[in-house]
Protein backbone atom coordinates (compact mmCIF):
# COMPACT_ATOMS: atom_id res chain seq x y z
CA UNK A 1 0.00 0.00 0.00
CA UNK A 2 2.79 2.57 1.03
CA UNK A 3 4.28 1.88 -2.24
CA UNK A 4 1.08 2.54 -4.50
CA UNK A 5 0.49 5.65 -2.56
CA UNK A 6 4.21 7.18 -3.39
CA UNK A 7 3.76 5.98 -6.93
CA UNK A 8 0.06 8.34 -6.96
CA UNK A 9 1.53 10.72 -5.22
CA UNK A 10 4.67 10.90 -7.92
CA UNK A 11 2.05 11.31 -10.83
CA UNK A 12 0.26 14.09 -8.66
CA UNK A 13 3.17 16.04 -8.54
CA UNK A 14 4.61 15.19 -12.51
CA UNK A 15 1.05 16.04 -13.64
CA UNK A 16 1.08 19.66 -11.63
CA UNK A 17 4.26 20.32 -12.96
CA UNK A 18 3.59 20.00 -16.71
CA UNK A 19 0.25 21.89 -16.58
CA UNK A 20 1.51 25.19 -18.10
CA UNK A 21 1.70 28.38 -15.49
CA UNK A 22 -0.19 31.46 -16.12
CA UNK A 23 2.34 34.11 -16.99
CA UNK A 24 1.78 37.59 -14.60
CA UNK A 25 3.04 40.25 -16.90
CA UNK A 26 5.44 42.67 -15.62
CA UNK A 27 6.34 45.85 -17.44
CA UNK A 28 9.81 46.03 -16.30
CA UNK A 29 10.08 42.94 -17.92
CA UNK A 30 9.44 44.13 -21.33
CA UNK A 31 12.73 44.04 -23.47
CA UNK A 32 12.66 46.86 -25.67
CA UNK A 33 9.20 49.10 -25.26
CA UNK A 34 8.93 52.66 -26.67
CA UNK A 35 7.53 54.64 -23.55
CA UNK A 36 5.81 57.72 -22.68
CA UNK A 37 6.31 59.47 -19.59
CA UNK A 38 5.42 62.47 -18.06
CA UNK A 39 7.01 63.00 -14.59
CA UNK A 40 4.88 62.83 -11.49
CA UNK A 41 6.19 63.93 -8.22
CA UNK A 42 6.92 60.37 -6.83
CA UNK A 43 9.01 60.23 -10.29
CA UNK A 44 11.44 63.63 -9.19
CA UNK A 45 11.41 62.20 -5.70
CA UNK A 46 13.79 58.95 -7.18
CA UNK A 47 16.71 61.39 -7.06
CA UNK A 48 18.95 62.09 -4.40
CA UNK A 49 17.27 63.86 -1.24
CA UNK A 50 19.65 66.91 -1.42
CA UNK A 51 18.84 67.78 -4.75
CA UNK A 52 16.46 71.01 -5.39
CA UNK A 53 14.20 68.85 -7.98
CA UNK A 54 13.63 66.25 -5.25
CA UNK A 55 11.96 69.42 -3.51
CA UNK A 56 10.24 71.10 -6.29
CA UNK A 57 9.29 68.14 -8.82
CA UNK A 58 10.69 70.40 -11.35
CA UNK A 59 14.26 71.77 -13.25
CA UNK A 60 15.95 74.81 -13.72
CA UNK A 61 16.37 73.86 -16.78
CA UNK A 62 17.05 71.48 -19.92
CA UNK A 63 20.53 70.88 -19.10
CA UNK A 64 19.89 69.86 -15.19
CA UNK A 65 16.81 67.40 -17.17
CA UNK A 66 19.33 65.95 -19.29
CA UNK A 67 21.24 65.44 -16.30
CA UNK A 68 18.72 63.73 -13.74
CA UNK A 69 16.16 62.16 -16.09
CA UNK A 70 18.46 59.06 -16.69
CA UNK A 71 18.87 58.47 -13.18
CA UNK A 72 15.31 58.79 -13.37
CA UNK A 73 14.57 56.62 -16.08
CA UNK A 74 17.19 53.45 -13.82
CA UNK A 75 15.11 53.29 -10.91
CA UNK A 76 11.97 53.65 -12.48
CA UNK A 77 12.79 51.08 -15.38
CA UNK A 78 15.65 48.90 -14.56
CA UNK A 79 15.68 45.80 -15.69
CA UNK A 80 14.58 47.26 -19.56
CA UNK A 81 17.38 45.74 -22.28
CA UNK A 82 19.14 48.29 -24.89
CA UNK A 83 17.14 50.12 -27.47
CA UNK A 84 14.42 50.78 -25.26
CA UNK A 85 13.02 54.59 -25.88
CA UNK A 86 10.90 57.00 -23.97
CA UNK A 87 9.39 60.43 -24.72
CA UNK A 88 9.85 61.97 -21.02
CA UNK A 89 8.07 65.44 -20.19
CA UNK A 90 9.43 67.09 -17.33
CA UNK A 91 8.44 70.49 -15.77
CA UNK A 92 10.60 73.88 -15.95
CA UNK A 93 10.86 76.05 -13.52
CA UNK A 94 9.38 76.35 -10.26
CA UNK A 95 6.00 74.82 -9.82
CA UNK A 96 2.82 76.47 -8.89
CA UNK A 97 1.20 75.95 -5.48
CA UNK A 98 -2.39 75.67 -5.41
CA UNK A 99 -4.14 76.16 -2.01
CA UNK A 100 -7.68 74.32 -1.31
CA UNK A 101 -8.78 77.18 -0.02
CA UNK A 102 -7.37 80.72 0.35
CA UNK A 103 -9.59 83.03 1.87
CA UNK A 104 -7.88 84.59 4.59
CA UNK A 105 -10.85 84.74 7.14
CA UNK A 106 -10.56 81.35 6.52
CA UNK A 107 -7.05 80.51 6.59
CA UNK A 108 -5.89 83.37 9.49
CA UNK A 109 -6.60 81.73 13.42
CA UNK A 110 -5.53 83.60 16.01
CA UNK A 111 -4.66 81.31 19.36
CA UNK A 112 -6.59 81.57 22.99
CA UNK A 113 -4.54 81.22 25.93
CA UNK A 114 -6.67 77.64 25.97
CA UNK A 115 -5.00 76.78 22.28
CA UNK A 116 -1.26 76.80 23.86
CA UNK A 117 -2.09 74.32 26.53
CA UNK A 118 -3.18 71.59 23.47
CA UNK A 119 0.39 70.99 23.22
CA UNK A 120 1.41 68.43 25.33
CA UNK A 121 3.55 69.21 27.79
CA UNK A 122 3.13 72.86 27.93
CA UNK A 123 2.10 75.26 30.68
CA UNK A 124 2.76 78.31 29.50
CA UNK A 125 1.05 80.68 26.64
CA UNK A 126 3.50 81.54 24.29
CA UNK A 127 5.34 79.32 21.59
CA UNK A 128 9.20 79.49 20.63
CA UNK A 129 9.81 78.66 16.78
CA UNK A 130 9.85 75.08 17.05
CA UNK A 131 7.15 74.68 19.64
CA UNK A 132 4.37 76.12 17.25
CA UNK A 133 5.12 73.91 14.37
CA UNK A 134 4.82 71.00 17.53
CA UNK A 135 1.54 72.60 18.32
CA UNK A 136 -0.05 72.89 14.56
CA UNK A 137 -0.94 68.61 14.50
CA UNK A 138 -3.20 69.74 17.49
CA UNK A 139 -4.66 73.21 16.43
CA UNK A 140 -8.35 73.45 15.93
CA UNK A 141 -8.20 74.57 12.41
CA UNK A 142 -4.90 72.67 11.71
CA UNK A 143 -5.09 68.84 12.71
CA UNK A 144 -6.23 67.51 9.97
CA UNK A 145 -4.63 69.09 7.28
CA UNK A 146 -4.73 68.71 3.26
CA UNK A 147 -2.14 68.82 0.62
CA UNK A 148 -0.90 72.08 0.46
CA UNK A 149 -2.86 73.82 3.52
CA UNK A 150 -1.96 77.40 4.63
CA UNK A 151 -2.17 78.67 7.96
CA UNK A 152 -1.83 82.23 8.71
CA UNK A 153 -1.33 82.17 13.07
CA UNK A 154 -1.42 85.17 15.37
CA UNK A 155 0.50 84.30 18.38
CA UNK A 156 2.60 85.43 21.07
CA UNK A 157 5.74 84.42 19.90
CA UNK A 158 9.02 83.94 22.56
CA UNK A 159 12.74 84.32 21.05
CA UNK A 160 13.90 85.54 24.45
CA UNK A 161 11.26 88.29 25.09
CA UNK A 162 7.65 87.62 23.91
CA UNK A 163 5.53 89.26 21.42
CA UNK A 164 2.75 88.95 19.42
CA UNK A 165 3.70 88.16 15.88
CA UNK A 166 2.26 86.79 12.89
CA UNK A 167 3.63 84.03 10.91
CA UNK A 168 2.21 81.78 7.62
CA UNK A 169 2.78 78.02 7.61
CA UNK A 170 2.30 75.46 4.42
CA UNK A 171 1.75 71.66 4.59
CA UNK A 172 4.14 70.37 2.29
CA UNK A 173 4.94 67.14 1.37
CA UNK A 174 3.28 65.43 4.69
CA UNK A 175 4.29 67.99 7.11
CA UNK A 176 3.83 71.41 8.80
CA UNK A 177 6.79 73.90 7.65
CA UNK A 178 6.66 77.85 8.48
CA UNK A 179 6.86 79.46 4.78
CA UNK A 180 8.40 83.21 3.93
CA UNK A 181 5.33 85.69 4.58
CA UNK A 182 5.88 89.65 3.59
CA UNK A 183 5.68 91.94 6.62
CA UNK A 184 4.60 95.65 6.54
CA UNK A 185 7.63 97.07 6.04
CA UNK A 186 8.14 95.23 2.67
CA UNK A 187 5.36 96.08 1.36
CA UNK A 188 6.16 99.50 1.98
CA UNK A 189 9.35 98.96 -0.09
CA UNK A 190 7.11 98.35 -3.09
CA UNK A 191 4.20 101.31 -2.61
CA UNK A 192 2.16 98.69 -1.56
CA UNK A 193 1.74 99.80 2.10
CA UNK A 194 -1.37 101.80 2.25
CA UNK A 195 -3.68 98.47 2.19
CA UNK A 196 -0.47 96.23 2.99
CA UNK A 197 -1.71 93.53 0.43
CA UNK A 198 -1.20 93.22 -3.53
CA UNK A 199 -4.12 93.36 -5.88
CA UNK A 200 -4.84 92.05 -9.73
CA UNK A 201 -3.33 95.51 -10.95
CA UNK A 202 -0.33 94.20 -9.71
CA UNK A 203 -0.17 90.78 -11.51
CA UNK A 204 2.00 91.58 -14.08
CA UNK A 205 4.65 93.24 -11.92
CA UNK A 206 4.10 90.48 -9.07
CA UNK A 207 7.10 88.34 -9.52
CA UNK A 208 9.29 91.67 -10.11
CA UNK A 209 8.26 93.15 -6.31
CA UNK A 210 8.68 89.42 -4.80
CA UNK A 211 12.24 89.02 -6.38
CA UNK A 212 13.48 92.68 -5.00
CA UNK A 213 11.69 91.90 -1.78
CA UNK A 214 13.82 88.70 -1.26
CA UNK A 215 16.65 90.22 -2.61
CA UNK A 216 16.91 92.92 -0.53
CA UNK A 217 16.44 90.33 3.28
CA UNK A 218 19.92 89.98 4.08
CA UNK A 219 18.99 87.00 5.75
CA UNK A 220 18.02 85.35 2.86
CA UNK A 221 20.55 86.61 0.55
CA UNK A 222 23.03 85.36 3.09
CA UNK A 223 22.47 81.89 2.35
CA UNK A 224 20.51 81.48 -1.07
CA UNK A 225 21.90 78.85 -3.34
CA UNK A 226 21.15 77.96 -6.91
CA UNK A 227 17.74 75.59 -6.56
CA UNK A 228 16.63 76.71 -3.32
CA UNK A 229 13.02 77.56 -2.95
CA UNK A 230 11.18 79.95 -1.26
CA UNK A 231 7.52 79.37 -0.45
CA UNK A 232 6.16 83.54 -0.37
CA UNK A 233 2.74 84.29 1.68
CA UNK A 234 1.41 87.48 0.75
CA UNK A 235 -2.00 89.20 0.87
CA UNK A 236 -4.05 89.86 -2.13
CA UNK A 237 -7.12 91.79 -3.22
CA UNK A 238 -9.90 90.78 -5.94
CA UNK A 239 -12.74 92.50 -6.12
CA UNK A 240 -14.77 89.60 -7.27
CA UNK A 241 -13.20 86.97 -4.55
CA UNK A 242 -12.20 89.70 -2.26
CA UNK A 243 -9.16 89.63 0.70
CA UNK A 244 -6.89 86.64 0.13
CA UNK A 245 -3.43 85.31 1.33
CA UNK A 246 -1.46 83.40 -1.40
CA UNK A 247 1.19 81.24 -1.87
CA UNK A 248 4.18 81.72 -4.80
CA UNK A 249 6.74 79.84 -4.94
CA UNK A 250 10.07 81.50 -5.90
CA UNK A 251 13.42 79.74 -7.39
CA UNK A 252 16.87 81.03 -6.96
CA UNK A 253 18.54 80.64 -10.27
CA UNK A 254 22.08 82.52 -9.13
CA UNK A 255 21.07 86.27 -9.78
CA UNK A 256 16.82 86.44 -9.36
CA UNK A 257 14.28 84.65 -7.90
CA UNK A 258 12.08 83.70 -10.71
CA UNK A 259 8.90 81.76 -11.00
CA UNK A 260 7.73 79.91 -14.08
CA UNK A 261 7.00 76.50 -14.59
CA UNK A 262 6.51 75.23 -18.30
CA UNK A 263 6.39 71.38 -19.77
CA UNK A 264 9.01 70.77 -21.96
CA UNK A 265 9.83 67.13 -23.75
CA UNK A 266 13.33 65.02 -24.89
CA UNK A 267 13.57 61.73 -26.11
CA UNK A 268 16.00 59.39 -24.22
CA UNK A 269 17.41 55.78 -25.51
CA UNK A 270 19.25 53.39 -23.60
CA UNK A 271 22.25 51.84 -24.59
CA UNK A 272 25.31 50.13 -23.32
CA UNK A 273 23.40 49.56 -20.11
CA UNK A 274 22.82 53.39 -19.71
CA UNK A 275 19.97 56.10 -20.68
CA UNK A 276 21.16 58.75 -22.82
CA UNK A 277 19.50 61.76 -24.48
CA UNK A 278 18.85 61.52 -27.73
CA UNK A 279 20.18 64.65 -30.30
CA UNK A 280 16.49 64.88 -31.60
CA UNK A 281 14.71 67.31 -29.22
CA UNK A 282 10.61 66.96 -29.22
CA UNK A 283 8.16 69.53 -28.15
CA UNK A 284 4.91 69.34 -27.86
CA UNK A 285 2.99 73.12 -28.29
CA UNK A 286 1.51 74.53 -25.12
CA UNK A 287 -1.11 76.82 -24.89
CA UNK A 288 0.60 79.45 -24.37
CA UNK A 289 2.30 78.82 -27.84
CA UNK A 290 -0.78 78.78 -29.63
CA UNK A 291 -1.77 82.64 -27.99
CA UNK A 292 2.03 83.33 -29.15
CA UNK A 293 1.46 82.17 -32.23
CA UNK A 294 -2.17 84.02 -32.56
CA UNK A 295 -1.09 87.09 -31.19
CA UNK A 296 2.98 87.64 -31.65
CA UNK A 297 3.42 86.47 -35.15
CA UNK A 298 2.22 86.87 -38.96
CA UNK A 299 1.80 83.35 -39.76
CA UNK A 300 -1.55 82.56 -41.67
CA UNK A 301 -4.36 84.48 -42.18
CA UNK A 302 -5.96 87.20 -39.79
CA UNK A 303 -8.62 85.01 -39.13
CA UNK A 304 -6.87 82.13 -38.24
CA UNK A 305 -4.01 83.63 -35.99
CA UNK A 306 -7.01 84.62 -34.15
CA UNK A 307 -8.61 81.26 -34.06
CA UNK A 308 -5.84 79.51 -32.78
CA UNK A 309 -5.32 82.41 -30.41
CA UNK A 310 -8.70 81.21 -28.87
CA UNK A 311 -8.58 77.46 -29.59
CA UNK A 312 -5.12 75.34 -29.24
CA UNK A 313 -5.55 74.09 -32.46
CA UNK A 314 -4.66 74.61 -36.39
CA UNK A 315 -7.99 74.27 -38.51
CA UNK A 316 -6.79 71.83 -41.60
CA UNK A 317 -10.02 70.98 -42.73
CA UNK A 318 -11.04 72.83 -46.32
CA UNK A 319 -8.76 75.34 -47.95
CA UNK A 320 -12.06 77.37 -48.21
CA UNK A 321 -12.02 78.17 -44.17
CA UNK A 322 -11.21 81.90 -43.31
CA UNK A 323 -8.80 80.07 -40.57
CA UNK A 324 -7.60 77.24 -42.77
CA UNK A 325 -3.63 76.65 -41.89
CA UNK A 326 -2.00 75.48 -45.11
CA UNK A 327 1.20 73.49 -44.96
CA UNK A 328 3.65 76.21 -45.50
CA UNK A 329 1.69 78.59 -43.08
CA UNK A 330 2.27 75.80 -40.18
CA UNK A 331 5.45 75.95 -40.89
CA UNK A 332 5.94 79.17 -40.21
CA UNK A 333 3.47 79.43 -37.55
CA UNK A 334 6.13 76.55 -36.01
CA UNK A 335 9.04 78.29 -36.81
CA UNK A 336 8.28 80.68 -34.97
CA UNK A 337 7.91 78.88 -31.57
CA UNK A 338 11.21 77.15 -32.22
CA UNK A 339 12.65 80.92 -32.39
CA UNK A 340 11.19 82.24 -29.17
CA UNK A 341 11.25 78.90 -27.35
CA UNK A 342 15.16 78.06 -28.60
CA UNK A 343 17.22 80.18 -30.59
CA UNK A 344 19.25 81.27 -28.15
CA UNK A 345 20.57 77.72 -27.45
CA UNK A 346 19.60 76.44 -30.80
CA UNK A 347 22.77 74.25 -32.67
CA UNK A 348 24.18 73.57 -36.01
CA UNK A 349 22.08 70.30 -37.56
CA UNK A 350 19.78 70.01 -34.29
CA UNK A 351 17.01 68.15 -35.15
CA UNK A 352 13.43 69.81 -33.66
CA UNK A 353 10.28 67.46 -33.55
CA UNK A 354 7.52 69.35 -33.01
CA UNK A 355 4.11 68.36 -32.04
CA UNK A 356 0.85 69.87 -32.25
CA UNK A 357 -2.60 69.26 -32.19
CA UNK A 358 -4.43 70.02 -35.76
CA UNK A 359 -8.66 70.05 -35.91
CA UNK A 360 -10.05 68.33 -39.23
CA UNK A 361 -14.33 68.37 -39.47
CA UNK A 362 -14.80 68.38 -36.31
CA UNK A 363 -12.27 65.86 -35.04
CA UNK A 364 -8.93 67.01 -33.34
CA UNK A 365 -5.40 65.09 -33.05
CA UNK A 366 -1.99 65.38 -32.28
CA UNK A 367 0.90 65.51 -35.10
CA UNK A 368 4.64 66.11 -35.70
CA UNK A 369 6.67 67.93 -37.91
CA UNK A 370 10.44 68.03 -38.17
CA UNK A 371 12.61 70.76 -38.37
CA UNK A 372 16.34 71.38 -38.33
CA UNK A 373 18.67 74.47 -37.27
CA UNK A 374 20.82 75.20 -40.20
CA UNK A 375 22.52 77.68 -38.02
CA UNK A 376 21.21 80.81 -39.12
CA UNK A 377 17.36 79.44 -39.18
CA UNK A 378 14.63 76.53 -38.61
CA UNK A 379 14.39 74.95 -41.66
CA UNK A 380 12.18 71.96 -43.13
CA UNK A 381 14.90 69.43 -43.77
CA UNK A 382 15.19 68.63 -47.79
């Protein structure tokens, strides 16, 4: 019997191991897959922890992308073979920070003497610097906060004497962090004083009165670095939304603090183990191309500069439209962007693909064309 029951039990276990096993498919797997990637903030975060676009999810600019994308690209994708490809947008500049909510009446709290004791520990009613960022997981407006959360606080504040000051604070990746906020004074620096807050007259000039503002605090010009950022709380007027307190975000690029944050695109290949740039650069049209394109150039027709001024898109469907975009006027109208977007850092024989989005009867899609610096001009290449 014992010997009839090894012999089943031997043709149990052959048969299980010939049945054929489901395959689970894995994407890093995949030998040699053309990819398209557009980098999320876990993506940035694969770099190193001391540099700037682990902070800000975003470059200075194309030469730091070149740069950090392919360690990127390993950790993200490492077990792909040679010849594998991907089509990586990356942000620009310094990205934008958009607040859930940022009315100040409801964003400004000003502790009770019963707030200070909901720190644990505490028995007396004033904070130091650290102790209120202690005390924000347990403030009534602040204990549950959201990505991105401002609080402006109104306490009495002890750095060896006590008084009352006022102080903005951001919740930034997963935790509390006080944020640069604009005091009286500066705005007096800027004729900005009699209301102490900016309004939407101001918008155009806003980044200009931020940078001197910063510029001109020894204490942060004392220690500013290329990359750093500087989270800026300021109050601002609309007269449709009415008293706000906002949130800019400011990079130090070695002279200004500047803030701009724009998708751009290259193409990367890997090879002998190792991602590389490609020497094609893509780039896909934003919208703020199109309005450069409506409003800043003589490409096409009037009618259709001011069509694609209002709608990101080239009309190609009948040569009989007023806005119809011929061939050689989308060239041009592309042109164009290459010369504002690279001229300046445009060279000899670099290849341009550039992608845009084109509306045929009703019906819109994306397509490319190619261009190449000759080094005087963008040219179609023959």
């Amino acid at each position: 019997m014992k010997k009839i029951y090894y012999l089943l039990a031997f043709v149990a276990l052959a048969f299980t191991a010939c049945q054929k096993q489901p395959i689970v498919p894995n994407p890093n797997l995949a030998h040699t897959p053309s990819l398209t990637l557009t980098l999320a903030q876990a993506d940035y975060q694969m770099l190193d922890t001391s540099t700037y676009a682990y902070k800000s999810s975003a470059f200075l600019s194309d030469a730091d992308a070149k740069l950090n994308i392919p360690l990127i690209l390993a950790a993200k994708y490492p077990r792909l073979d040679d010849k594998s490809a991907a089509a990586v947008t990356f942000a620009v500049g310094t990205p934008t920070i958009k607040l859930p909510d940022s009315v100040y009446k409801d964003v400004a709290y000003t502790l009770t003497n019963a707030d200070y004791l909901l720190l644990p520990g505490n028995k007396y009613t004033d904070f130091s610097a650290t102790q209120i960022l202690s005390w924000l997981p347990y403030g009534p407006k602040t204990s549950a906060p959201v990505a991105n959360q401002l609080a402006v606080l109104t306490f009495n504040y002890y750095a060896g004497t006590t008084t009352v000051q006022t102080f903005s604070y951001l919740y930034l990746n997963g935790a509390w962090q006080q944020i640069y906020m604009l005091t009286p004074a500066q705005y007096a620096t800027v004729d900005r004083s009699s209301y102490n807050q900016f309004t939407s007259a101001d918008d155009a000039s806003l980044t200009a009165y931020l940078n001197a503002i910063l510029k001109a605090d020894l204490t942060v010009t004392a220690t500013a670095k290329i990359g750093d950022i500087r989270y800026v709380s300021f109050n601002y007027y609309n007269s449709s939304k009415g008293t706000n307190q906002r949130v800019i975000a400011l990079t130090f690029d070695g002279t200004n603090w500047i803030t701009k944050s724009t998708p751009e695109s290259l193409s990367f290949s890997r090879a002998d183990g190792k991602w590389v740039v490609n020497s094609d650069i893509s780039y896909t049209l934003i919208k703020e191309d199109y309005t450069y394109i409506g409003t800043k150039t003589t490409a096409g027709s009037d009618a259709a500069r001011a069509n694609v001024a209002q709608y990101p898109d080239f009309n190609i469907s009948a040569a009989t439209d007023a806005t119809f975009w011929s061939d050689a006027d989308l060239n041009a109208a592309l042109i164009a962007v290459l010369v504002n977007k690279f001229k300046g850092t445009a060279t000899l024989n670099q290849k341009y693909i550039v992608t845009y989005t084109v509306y045929s009867f009703g019906v819109t899609s994306n397509t490319s064309k190619t261009f190449v610096y000759d080094g005087t001009a963008f040219v179609v290449p023959k």
